[in-house]
Structures are given as C-alpha cells and as structure tokens.
Protein backbone atom coordinates (compact mmCIF):
# COMPACT_ATOMS: atom_id res chain seq x y z
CA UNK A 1 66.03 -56.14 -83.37
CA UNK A 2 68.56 -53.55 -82.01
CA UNK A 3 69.07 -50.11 -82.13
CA UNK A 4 73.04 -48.99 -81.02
CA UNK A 5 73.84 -45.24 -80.35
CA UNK A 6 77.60 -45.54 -80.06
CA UNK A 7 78.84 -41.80 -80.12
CA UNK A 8 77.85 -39.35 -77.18
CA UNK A 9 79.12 -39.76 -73.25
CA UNK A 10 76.84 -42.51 -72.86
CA UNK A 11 76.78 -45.32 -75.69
CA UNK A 12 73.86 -47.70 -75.49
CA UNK A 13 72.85 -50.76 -76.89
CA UNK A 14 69.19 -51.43 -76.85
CA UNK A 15 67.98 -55.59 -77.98
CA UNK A 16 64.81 -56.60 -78.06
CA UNK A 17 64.42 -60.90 -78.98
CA UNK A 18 61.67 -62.82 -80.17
CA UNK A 19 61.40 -66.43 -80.93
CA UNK A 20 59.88 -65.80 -84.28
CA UNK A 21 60.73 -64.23 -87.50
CA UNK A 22 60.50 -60.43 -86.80
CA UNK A 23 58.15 -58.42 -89.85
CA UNK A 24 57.33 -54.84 -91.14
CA UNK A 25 55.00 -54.34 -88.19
CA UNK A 26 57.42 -55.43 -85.25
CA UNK A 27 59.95 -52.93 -86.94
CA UNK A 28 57.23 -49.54 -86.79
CA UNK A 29 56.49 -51.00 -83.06
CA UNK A 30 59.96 -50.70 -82.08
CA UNK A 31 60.39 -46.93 -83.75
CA UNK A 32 57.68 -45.93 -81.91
CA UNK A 33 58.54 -47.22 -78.84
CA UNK A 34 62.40 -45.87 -78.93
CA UNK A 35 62.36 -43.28 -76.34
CA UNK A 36 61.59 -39.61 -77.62
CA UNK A 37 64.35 -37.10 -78.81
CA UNK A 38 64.72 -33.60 -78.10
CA UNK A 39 66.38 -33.02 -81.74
CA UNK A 40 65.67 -35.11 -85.03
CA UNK A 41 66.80 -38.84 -85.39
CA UNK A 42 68.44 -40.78 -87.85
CA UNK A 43 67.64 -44.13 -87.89
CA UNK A 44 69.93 -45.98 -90.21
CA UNK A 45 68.19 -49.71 -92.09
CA UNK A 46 69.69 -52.06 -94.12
CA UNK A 47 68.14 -53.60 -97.16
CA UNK A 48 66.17 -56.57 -95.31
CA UNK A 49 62.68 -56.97 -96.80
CA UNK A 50 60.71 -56.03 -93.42
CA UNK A 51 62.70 -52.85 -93.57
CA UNK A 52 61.83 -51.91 -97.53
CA UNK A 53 58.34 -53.20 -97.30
CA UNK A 54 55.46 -51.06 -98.67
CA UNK A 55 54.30 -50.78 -94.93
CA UNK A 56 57.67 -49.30 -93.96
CA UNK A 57 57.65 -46.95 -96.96
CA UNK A 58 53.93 -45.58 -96.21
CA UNK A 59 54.53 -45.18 -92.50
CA UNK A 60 58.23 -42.77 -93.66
CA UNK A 61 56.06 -39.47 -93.36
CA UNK A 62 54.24 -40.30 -90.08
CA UNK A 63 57.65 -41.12 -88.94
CA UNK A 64 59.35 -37.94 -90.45
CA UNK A 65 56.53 -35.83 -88.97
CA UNK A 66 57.59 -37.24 -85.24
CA UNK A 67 61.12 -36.64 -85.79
CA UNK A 68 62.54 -39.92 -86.60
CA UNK A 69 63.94 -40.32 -90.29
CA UNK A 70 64.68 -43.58 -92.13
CA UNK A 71 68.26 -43.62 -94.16
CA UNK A 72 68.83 -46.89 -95.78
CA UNK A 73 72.27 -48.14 -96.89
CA UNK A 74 73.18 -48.80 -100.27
CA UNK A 75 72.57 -52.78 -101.08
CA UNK A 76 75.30 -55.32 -99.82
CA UNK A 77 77.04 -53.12 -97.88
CA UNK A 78 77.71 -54.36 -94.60
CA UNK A 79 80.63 -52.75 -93.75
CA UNK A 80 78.62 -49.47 -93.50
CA UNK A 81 76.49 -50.96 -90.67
CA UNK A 82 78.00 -50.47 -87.43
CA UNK A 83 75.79 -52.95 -85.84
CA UNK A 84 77.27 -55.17 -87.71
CA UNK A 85 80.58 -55.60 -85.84
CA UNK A 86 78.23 -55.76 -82.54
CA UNK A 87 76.56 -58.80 -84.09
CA UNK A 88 79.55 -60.55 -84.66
CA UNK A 89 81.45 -59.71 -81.25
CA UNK A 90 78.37 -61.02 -79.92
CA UNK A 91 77.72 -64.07 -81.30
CA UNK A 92 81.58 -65.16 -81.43
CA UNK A 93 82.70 -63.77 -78.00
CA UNK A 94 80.04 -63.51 -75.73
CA UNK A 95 78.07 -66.48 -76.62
CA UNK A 96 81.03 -68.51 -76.49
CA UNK A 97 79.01 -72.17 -76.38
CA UNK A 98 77.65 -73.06 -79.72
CA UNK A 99 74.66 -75.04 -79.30
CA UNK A 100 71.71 -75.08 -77.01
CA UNK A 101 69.66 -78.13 -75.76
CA UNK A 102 66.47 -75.56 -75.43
CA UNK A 103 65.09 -72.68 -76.96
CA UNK A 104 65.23 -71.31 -73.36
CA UNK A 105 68.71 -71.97 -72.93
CA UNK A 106 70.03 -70.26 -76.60
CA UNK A 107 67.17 -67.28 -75.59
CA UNK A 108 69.16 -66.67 -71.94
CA UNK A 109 72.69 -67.00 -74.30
CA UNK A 110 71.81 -64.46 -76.34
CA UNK A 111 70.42 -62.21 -73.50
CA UNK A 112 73.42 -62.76 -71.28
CA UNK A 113 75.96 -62.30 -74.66
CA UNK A 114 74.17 -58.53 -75.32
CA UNK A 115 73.89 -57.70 -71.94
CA UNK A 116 77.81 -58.81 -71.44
CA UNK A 117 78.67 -56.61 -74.32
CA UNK A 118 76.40 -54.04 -73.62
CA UNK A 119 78.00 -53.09 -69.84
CA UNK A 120 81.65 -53.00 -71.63
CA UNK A 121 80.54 -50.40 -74.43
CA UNK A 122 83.06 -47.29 -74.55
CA UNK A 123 82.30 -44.29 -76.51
CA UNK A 124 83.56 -43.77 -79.87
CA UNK A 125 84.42 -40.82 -80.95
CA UNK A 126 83.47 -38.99 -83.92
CA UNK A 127 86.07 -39.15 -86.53
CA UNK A 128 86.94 -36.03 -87.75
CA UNK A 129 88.59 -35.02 -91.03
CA UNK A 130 92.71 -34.69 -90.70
CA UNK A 131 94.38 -31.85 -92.32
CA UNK A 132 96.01 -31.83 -95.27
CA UNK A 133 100.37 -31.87 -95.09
C-alpha cells in the first residue's frame, strides 16, 4: 500500500508492506492513519476489489466527514495513476536482482528499492494550461 504526494516543496512517498494479501480493512487502517490535513484531501483509488468493496463504500461518509474524500479512476486506466510509474521505476530500477532465496531477503529489496527512490523524489510541478497562439 502507498500513498505518493508528488506536487508541493516537499514530495513524499509513504509504503507500508505486508507479507499477505492486503483487504478492505487494511485500506480504512491506512486512511486513518495518514497524518491529518489542515485543508480537505483527495485520495485518488483504482478499481481493485478491496478498494470498491461494500466496506469501503459504507465507511465514504465517515471518511468525507474527517476530510479525506475517495475519487476513483475510471476502469482500466492506468495511465491516470501516477503511482503507477513509481511502481514500475521501482520494481525495474531499484530492485535490480530478480529473485530472492527468502521472503526476508525480497521484503529488505523492496524496502531498500522504495526507500532508494523515495530520497531521489523531485517535485513536479503542476501543469498548467498554455495559451492559445
């Protein structure tokens, strides 16, 4: 599970691992635990079934009412994600070695390869509309 704030001065990349499939329950632990906001936030889902579940969708007004709103992307649209790109730099570049004699060993991989990432994250900027010739 991440959550990846890449506009602002300070971009941040936030991973949290488990060695077991993550569910609807995991995902409202990790909302609540994201650190509070001093204005309303956005947090953007894709279509995975933990994040659509009827759990999820009861637990959108409790959510709303603390400030944090759920927008889903449309289905099979992963070039909408921006996570998405994170993922893959990841998993190609940082984690270089392909397989792992131990679950320990892939686990400190995958910690090192979104740590390594995380330290060389640069702000992006906002894009803003050009004008018109």
């Amino acid at each position: 599970m991440a959550a990846y704030q890449p506009y602002g001065a300070s971009p941040r990349l936030e991973v949290f691992t488990a060695e077991r499939t993550w569910d609807s329950y995991d995902l409202l632990g990790f909302l609540g635990d994201l650190p509070r906001a001093k204005v309303p936030r956005v947090v953007v889902l894709d279509n995975a079934s933990l994040h659509t579940s009827r759990i999820v969708r009861h637990a959108r007004a409790r959510l709303a009412a603390s400030g944090t709103y759920l927008y889903f992307l449309p289905p099979y649209a992963p070039e909408l994600n921006e996570i998405e790109p994170v993922f893959r730099q990841v998993k190609y570049q940082e984690i270089p070695q392909r397989s792992h004699a131990s679950r320990a060993g892939l686990r400190a991989a995958v910690d090192t390869g979104f740590k390594t990432y995380s330290q060389g994250l640069k702000s992006k900027s906002e894009k803003k509309p050009r004008r018109a010739a």
